[in-house]
PDB file of N, CA and C in Angstrom:
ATOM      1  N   UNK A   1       3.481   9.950  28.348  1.00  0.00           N
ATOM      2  CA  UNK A   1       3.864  11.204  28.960  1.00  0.00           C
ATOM      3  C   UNK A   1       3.516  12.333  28.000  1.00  0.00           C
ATOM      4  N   UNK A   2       2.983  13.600  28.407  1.00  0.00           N
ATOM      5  CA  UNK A   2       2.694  14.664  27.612  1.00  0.00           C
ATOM      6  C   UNK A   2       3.605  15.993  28.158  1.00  0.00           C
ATOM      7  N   UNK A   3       3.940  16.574  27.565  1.00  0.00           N
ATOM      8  CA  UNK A   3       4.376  17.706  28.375  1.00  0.00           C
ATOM      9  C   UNK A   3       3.552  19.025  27.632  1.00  0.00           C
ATOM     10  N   UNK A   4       3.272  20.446  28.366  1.00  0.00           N
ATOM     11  CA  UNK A   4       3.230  21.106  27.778  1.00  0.00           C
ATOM     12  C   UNK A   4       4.248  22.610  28.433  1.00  0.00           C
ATOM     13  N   UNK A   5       3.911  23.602  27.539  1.00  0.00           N
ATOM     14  CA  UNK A   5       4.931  24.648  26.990  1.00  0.00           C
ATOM     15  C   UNK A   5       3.997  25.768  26.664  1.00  0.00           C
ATOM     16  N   UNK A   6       4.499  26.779  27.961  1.00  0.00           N
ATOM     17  CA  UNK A   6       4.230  28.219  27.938  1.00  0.00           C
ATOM     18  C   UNK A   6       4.956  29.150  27.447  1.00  0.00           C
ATOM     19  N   UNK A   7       4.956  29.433  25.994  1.00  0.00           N
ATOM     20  CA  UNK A   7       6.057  29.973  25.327  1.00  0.00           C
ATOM     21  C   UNK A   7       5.799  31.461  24.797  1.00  0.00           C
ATOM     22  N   UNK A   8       6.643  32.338  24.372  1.00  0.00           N
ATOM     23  CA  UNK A   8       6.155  33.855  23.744  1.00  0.00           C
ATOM     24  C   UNK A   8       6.747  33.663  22.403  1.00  0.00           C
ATOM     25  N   UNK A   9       5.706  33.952  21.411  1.00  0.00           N
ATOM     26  CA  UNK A   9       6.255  33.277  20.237  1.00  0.00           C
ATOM     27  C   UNK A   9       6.967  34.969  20.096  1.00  0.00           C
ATOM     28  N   UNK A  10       7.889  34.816  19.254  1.00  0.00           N
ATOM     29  CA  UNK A  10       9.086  35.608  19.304  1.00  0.00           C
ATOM     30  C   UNK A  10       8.519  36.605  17.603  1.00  0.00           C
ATOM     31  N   UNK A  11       9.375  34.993  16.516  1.00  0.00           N
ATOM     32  CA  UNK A  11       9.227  35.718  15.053  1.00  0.00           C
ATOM     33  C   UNK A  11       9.992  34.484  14.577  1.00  0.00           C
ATOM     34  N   UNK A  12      10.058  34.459  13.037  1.00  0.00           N
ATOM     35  CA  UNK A  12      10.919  33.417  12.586  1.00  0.00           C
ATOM     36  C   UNK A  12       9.182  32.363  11.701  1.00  0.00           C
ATOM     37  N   UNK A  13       9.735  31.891  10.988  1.00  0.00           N
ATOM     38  CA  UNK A  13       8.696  30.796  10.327  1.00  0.00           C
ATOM     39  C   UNK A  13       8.193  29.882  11.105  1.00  0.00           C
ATOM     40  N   UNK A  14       7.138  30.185  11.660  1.00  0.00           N
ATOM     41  CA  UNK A  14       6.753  28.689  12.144  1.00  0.00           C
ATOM     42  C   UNK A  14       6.783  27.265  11.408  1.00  0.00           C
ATOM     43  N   UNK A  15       7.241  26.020  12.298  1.00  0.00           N
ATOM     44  CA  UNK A  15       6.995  24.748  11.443  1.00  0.00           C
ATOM     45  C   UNK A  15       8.491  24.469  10.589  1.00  0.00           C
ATOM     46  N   UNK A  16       9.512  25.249  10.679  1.00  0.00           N
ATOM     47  CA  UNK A  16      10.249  24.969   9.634  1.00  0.00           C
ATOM     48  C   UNK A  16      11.401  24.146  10.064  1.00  0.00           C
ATOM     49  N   UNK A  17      11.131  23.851  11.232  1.00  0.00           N
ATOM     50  CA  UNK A  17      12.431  22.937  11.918  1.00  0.00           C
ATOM     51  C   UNK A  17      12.623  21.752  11.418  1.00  0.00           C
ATOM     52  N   UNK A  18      13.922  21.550  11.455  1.00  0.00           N
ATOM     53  CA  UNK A  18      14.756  20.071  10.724  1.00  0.00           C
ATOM     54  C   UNK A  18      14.913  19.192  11.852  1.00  0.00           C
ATOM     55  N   UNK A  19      14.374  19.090  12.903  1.00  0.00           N
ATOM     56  CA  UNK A  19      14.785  17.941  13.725  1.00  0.00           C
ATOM     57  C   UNK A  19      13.991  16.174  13.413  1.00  0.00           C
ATOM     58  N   UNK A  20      13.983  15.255  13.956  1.00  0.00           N
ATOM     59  CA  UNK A  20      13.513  13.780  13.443  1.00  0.00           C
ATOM     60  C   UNK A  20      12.365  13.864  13.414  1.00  0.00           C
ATOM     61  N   UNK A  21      11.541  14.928  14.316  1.00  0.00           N
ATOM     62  CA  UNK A  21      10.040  15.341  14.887  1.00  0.00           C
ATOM     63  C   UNK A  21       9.395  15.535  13.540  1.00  0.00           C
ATOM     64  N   UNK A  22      10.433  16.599  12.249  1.00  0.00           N
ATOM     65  CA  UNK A  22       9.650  16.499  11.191  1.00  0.00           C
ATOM     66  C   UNK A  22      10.154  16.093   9.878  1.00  0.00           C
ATOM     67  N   UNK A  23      11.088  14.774  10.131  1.00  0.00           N
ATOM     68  CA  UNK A  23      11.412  13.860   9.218  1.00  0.00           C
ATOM     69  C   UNK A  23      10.774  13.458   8.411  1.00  0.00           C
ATOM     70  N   UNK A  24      10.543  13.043   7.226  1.00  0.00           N
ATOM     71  CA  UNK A  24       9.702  11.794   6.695  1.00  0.00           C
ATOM     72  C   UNK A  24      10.678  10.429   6.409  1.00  0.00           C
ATOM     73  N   UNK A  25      11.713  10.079   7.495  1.00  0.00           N
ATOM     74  CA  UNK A  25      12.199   8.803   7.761  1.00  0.00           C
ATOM     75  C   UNK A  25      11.260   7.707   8.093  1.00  0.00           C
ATOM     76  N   UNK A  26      11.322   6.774   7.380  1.00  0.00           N
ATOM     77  CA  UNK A  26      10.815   5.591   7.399  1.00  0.00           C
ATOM     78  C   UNK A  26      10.766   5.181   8.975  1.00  0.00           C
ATOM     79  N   UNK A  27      11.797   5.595   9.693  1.00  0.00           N
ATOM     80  CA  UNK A  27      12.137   4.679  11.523  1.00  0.00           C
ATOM     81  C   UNK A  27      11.008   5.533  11.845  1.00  0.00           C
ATOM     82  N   UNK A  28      10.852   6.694  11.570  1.00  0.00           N
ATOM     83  CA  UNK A  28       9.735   7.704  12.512  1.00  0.00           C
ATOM     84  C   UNK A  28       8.411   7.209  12.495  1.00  0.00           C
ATOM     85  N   UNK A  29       7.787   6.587  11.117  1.00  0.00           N
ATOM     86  CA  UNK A  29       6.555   6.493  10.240  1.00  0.00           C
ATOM     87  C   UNK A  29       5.705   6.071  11.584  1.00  0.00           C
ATOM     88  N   UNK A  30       5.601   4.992  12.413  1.00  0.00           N
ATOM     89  CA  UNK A  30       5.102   4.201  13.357  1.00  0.00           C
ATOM     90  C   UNK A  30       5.075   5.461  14.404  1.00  0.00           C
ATOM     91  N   UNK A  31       5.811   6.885  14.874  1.00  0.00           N
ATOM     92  CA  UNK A  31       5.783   7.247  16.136  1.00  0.00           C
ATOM     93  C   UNK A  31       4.142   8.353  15.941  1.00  0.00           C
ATOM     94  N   UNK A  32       3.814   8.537  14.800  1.00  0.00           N
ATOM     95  CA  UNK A  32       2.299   9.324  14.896  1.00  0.00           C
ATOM     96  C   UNK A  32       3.528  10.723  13.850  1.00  0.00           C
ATOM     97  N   UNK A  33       2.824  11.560  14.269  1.00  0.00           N
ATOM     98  CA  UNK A  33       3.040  13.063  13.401  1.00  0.00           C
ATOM     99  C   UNK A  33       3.082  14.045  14.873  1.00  0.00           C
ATOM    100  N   UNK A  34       4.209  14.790  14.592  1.00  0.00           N
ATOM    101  CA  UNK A  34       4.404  16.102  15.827  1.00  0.00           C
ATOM    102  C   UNK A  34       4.075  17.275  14.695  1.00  0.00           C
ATOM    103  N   UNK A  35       3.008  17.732  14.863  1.00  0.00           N
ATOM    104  CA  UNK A  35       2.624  18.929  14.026  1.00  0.00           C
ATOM    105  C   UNK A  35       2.234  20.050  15.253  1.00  0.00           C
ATOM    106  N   UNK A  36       3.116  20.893  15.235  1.00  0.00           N
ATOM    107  CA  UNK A  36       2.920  22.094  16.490  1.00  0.00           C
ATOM    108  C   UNK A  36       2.047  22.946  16.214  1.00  0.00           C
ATOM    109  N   UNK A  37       1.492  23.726  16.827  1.00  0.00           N
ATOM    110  CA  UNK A  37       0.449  24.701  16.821  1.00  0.00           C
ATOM    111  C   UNK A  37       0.636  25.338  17.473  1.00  0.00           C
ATOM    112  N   UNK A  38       0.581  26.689  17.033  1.00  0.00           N
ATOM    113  CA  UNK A  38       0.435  28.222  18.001  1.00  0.00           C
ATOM    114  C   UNK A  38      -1.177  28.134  18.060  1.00  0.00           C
ATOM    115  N   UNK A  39      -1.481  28.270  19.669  1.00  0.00           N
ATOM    116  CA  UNK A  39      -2.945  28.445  20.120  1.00  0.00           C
ATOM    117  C   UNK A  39      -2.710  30.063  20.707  1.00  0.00           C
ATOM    118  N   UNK A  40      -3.591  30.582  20.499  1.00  0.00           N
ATOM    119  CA  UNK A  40      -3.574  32.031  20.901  1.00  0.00           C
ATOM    120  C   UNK A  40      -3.744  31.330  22.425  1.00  0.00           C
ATOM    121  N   UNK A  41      -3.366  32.775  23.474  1.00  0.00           N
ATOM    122  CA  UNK A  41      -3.597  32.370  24.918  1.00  0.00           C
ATOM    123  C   UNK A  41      -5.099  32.457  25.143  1.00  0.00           C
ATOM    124  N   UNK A  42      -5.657  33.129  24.703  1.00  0.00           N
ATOM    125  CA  UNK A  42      -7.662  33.576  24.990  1.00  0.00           C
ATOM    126  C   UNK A  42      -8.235  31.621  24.687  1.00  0.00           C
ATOM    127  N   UNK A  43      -7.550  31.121  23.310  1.00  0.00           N
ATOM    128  CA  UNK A  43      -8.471  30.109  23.156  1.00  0.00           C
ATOM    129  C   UNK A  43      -8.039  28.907  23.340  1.00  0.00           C
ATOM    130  N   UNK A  44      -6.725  28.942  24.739  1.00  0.00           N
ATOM    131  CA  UNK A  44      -6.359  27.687  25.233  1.00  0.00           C
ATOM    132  C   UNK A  44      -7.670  27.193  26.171  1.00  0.00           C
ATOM    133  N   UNK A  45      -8.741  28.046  26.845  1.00  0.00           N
ATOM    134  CA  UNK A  45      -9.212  27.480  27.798  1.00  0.00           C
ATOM    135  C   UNK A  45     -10.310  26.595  26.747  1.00  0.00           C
ATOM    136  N   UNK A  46     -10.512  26.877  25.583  1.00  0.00           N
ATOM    137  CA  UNK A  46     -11.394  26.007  24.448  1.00  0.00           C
ATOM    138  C   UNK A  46     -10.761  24.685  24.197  1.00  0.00           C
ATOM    139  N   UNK A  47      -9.589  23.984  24.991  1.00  0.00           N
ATOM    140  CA  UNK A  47      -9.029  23.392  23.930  1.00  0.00           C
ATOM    141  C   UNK A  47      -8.987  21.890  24.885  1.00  0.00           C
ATOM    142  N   UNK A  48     -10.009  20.771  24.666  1.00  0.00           N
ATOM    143  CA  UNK A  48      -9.356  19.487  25.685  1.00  0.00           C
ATOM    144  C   UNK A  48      -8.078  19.486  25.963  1.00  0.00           C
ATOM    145  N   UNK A  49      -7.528  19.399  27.106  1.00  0.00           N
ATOM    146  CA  UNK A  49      -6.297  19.254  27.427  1.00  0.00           C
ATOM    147  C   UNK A  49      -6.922  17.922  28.924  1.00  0.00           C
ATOM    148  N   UNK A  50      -6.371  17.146  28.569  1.00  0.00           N
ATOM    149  CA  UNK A  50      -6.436  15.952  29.797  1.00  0.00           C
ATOM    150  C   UNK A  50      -4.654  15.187  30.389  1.00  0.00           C
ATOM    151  N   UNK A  51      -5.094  15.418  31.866  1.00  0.00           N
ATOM    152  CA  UNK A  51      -6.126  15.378  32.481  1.00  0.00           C
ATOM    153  C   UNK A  51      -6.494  16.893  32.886  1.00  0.00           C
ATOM    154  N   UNK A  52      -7.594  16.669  33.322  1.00  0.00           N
ATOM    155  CA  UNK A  52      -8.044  18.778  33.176  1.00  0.00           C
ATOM    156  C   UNK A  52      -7.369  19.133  35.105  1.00  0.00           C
ATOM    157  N   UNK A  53      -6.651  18.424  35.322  1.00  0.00           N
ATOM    158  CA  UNK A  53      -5.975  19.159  36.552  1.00  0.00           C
ATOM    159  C   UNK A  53      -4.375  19.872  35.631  1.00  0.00           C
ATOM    160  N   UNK A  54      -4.280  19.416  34.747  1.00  0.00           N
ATOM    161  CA  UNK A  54      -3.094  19.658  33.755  1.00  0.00           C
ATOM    162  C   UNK A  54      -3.313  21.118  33.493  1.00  0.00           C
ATOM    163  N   UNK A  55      -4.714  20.850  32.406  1.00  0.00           N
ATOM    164  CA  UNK A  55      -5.547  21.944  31.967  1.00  0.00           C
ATOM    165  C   UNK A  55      -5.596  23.347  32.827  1.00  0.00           C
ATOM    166  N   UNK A  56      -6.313  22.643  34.247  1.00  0.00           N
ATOM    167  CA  UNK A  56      -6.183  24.142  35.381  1.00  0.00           C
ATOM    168  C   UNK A  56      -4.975  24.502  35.537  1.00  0.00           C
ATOM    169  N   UNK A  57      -3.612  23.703  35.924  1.00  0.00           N
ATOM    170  CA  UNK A  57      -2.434  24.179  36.327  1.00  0.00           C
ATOM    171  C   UNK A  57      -1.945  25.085  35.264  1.00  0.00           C
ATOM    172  N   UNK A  58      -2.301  25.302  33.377  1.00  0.00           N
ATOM    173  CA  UNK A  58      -1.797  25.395  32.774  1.00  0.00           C
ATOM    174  C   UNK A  58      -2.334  26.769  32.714  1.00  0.00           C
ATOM    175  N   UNK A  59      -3.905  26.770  33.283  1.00  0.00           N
ATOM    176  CA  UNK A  59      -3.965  28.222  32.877  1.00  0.00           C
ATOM    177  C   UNK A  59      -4.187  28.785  33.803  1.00  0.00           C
ATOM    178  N   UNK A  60      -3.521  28.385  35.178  1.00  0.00           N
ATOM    179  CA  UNK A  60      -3.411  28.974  36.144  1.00  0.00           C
ATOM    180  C   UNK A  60      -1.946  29.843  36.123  1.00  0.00           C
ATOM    181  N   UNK A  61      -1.211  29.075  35.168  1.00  0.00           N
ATOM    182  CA  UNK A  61       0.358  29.273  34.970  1.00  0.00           C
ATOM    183  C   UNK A  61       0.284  30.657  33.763  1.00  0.00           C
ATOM    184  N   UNK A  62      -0.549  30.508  33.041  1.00  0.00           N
ATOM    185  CA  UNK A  62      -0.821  31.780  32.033  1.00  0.00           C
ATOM    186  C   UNK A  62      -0.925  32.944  32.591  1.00  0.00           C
ATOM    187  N   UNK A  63      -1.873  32.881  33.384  1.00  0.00           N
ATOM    188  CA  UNK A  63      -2.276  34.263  34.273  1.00  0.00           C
ATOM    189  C   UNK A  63      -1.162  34.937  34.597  1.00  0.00           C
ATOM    190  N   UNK A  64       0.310  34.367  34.739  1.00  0.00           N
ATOM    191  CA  UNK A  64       1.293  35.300  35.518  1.00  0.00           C
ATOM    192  C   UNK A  64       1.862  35.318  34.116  1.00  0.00           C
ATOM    193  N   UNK A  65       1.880  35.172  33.216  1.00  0.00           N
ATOM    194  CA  UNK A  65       3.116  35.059  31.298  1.00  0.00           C
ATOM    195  C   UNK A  65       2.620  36.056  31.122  1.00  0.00           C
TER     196      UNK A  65
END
Protein backbone atom coordinates (compact mmCIF):
# COMPACT_ATOMS: atom_id res chain seq x y z
CA UNK A 1 0.00 0.00 0.00
CA UNK A 2 1.34 3.58 -0.76
CA UNK A 3 -0.39 6.53 0.22
CA UNK A 4 0.27 9.96 -0.82
CA UNK A 5 -0.12 13.61 0.79
CA UNK A 6 -1.05 17.01 -0.51
CA UNK A 7 0.34 19.12 2.11
CA UNK A 8 1.31 23.18 2.57
CA UNK A 9 4.48 23.06 4.16
CA UNK A 10 3.88 25.55 6.94
CA UNK A 11 7.63 26.21 8.83
CA UNK A 12 9.38 24.28 11.56
CA UNK A 13 12.64 21.92 10.68
CA UNK A 14 12.05 19.56 8.32
CA UNK A 15 13.00 15.74 9.12
CA UNK A 16 13.23 16.27 12.81
CA UNK A 17 10.47 14.01 13.99
CA UNK A 18 10.87 11.37 16.80
CA UNK A 19 8.38 8.88 15.74
CA UNK A 20 9.62 4.76 15.01
CA UNK A 21 9.62 6.04 11.15
CA UNK A 22 12.99 7.66 12.25
CA UNK A 23 14.30 5.33 14.86
CA UNK A 24 17.52 3.57 14.51
CA UNK A 25 15.82 0.52 16.55
CA UNK A 26 17.08 -2.65 15.69
CA UNK A 27 12.90 -4.05 15.24
CA UNK A 28 12.70 -1.23 12.43
CA UNK A 29 16.22 -2.21 10.58
CA UNK A 30 14.27 -4.91 8.13
CA UNK A 31 11.16 -2.24 7.37
CA UNK A 32 13.52 -0.10 4.57
CA UNK A 33 14.15 3.82 5.59
CA UNK A 34 11.07 6.55 5.59
CA UNK A 35 13.14 9.55 4.52
CA UNK A 36 10.46 12.38 3.53
CA UNK A 37 10.92 14.86 0.96
CA UNK A 38 9.49 18.20 0.19
CA UNK A 39 8.99 18.08 -3.77
CA UNK A 40 8.17 21.52 -4.93
CA UNK A 41 4.52 21.34 -6.65
CA UNK A 42 6.05 22.43 -10.45
CA UNK A 43 8.41 19.21 -10.17
CA UNK A 44 5.91 16.59 -8.94
CA UNK A 45 4.83 16.00 -12.57
CA UNK A 46 8.92 14.92 -13.05
CA UNK A 47 8.67 12.44 -10.50
CA UNK A 48 7.64 8.34 -11.23
CA UNK A 49 4.81 7.95 -9.17
CA UNK A 50 3.09 4.37 -10.04
CA UNK A 51 0.60 3.46 -10.83
CA UNK A 52 0.42 6.70 -13.11
CA UNK A 53 -3.53 6.69 -12.67
CA UNK A 54 -2.28 7.61 -8.93
CA UNK A 55 0.12 10.05 -10.58
CA UNK A 56 -2.92 11.78 -12.74
CA UNK A 57 -5.36 11.78 -9.74
CA UNK A 58 -2.56 13.46 -7.77
CA UNK A 59 -2.04 16.20 -9.99
CA UNK A 60 -5.30 16.53 -10.90
CA UNK A 61 -5.86 17.07 -7.02
CA UNK A 62 -2.99 19.90 -7.05
CA UNK A 63 -4.66 22.04 -9.49
CA UNK A 64 -7.40 22.99 -6.85
CA UNK A 65 -4.34 23.34 -3.42
Amino acid sequence: MELFYLCEYVDGKFGTGTGPEFSNDPNYEDSGKYIPEIVKKEDVKDILILPLEAKERFLEDMESF
